[in-house]
C-alpha atoms as a PDB file:
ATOM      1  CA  UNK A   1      69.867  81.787  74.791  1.00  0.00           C
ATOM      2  CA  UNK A   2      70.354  84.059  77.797  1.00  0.00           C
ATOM      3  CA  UNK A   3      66.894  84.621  78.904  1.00  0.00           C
ATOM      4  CA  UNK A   4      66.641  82.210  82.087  1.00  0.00           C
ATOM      5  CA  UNK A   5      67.740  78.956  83.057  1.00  0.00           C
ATOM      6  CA  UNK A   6      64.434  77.466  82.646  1.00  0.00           C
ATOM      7  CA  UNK A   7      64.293  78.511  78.849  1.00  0.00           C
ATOM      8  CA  UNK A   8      67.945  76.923  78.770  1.00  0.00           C
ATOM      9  CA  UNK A   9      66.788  73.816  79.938  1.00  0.00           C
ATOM     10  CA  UNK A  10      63.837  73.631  78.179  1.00  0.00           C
ATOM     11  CA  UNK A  11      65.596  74.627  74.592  1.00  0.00           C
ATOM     12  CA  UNK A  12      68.873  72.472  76.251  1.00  0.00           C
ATOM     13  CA  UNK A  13      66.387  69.148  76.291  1.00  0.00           C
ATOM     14  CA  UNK A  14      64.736  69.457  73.113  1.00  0.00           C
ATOM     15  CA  UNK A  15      67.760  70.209  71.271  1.00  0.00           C
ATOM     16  CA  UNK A  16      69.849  67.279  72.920  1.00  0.00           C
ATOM     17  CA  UNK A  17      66.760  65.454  71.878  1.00  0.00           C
ATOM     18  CA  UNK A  18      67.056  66.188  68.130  1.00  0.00           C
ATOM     19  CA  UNK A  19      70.770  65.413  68.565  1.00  0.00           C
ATOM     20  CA  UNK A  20      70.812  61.814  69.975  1.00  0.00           C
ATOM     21  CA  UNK A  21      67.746  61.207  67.210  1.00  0.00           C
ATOM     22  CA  UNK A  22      70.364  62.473  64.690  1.00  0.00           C
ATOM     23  CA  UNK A  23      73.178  60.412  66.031  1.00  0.00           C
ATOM     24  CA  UNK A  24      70.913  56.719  65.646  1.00  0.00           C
ATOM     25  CA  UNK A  25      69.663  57.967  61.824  1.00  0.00           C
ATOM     26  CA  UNK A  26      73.200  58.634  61.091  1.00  0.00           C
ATOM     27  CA  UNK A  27      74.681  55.321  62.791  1.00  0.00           C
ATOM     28  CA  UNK A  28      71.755  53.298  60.638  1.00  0.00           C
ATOM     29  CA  UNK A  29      72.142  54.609  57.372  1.00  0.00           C
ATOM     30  CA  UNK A  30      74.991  56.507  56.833  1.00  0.00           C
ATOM     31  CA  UNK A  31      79.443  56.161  56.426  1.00  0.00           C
ATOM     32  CA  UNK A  32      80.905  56.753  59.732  1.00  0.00           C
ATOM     33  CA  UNK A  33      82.125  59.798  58.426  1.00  0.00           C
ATOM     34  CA  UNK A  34      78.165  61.509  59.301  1.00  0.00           C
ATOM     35  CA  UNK A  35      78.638  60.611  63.533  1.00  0.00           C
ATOM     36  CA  UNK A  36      80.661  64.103  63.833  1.00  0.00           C
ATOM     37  CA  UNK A  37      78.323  66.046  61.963  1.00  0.00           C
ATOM     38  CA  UNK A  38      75.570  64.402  63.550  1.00  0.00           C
ATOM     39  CA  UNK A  39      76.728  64.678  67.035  1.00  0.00           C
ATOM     40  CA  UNK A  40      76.488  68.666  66.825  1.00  0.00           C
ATOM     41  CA  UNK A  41      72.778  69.306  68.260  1.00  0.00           C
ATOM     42  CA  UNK A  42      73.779  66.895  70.534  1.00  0.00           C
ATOM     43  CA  UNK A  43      76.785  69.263  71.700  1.00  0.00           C
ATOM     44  CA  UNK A  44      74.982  72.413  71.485  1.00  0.00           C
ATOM     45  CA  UNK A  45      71.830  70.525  73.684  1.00  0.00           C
ATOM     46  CA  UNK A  46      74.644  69.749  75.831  1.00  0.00           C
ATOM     47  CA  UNK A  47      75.480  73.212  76.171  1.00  0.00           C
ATOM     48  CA  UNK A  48      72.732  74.883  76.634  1.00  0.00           C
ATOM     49  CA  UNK A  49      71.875  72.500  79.520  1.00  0.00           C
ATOM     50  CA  UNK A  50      75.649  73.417  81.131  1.00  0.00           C
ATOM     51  CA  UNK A  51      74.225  77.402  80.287  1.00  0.00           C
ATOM     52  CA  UNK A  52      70.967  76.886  82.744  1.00  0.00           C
ATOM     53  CA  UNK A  53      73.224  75.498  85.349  1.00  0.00           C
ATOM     54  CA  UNK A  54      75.142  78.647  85.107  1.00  0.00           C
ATOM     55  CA  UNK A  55      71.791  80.743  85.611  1.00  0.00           C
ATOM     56  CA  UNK A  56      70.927  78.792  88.670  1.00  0.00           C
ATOM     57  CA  UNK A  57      74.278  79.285  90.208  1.00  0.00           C
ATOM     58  CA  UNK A  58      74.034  82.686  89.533  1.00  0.00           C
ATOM     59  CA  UNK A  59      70.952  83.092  90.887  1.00  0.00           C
ATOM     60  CA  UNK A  60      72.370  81.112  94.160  1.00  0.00           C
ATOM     61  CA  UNK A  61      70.039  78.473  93.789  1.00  0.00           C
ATOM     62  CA  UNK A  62      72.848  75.963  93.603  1.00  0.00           C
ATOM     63  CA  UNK A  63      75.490  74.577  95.549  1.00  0.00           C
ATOM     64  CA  UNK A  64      78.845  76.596  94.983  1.00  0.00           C
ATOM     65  CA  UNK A  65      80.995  74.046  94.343  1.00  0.00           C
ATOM     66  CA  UNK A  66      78.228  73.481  91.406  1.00  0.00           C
ATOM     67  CA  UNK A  67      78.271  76.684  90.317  1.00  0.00           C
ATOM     68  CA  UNK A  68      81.451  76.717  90.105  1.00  0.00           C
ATOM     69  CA  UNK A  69      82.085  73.499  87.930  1.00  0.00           C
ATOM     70  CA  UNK A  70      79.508  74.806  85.625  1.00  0.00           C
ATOM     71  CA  UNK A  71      81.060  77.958  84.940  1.00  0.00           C
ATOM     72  CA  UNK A  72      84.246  76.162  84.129  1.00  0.00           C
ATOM     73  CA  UNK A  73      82.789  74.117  81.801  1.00  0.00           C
END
């Protein structure tokens, strides 16, 4: 999103959210074939959470060797 690491988080966490309750409907009641499909707001959640850490580090309010990990993710 590229506003701030808190809206990152915030959007990171509600998005991851939607993705792990899209992974369990698709394990119940669909082929296995759905899981990948499924598993994409779970990615992108996953993302966006990486993204904050990335505005924290730049912002020096983590550790380097943090920051650094982050950025290489």
């Amino acid at each position: 999103m590229c506003w701030s690491a808190q809206a990152d988080a915030v959007v990171g966490g509600a998005v991851a959210g939607v993705g792990v309750a899209c992974l369990v409907r698709a394990r119940r009641s669909g082929p296995p074939q759905r899981l990948l499909l499924a598993a994409l707001p779970l990615v992108l959640g996953v993302h966006q959470l990486i993204e904050a850490l990335v505005w924290l580090g730049t912002d020096g309010e983590l550790p380097s060797a943090l920051a650094g990990a982050a950025r290489t993710a």
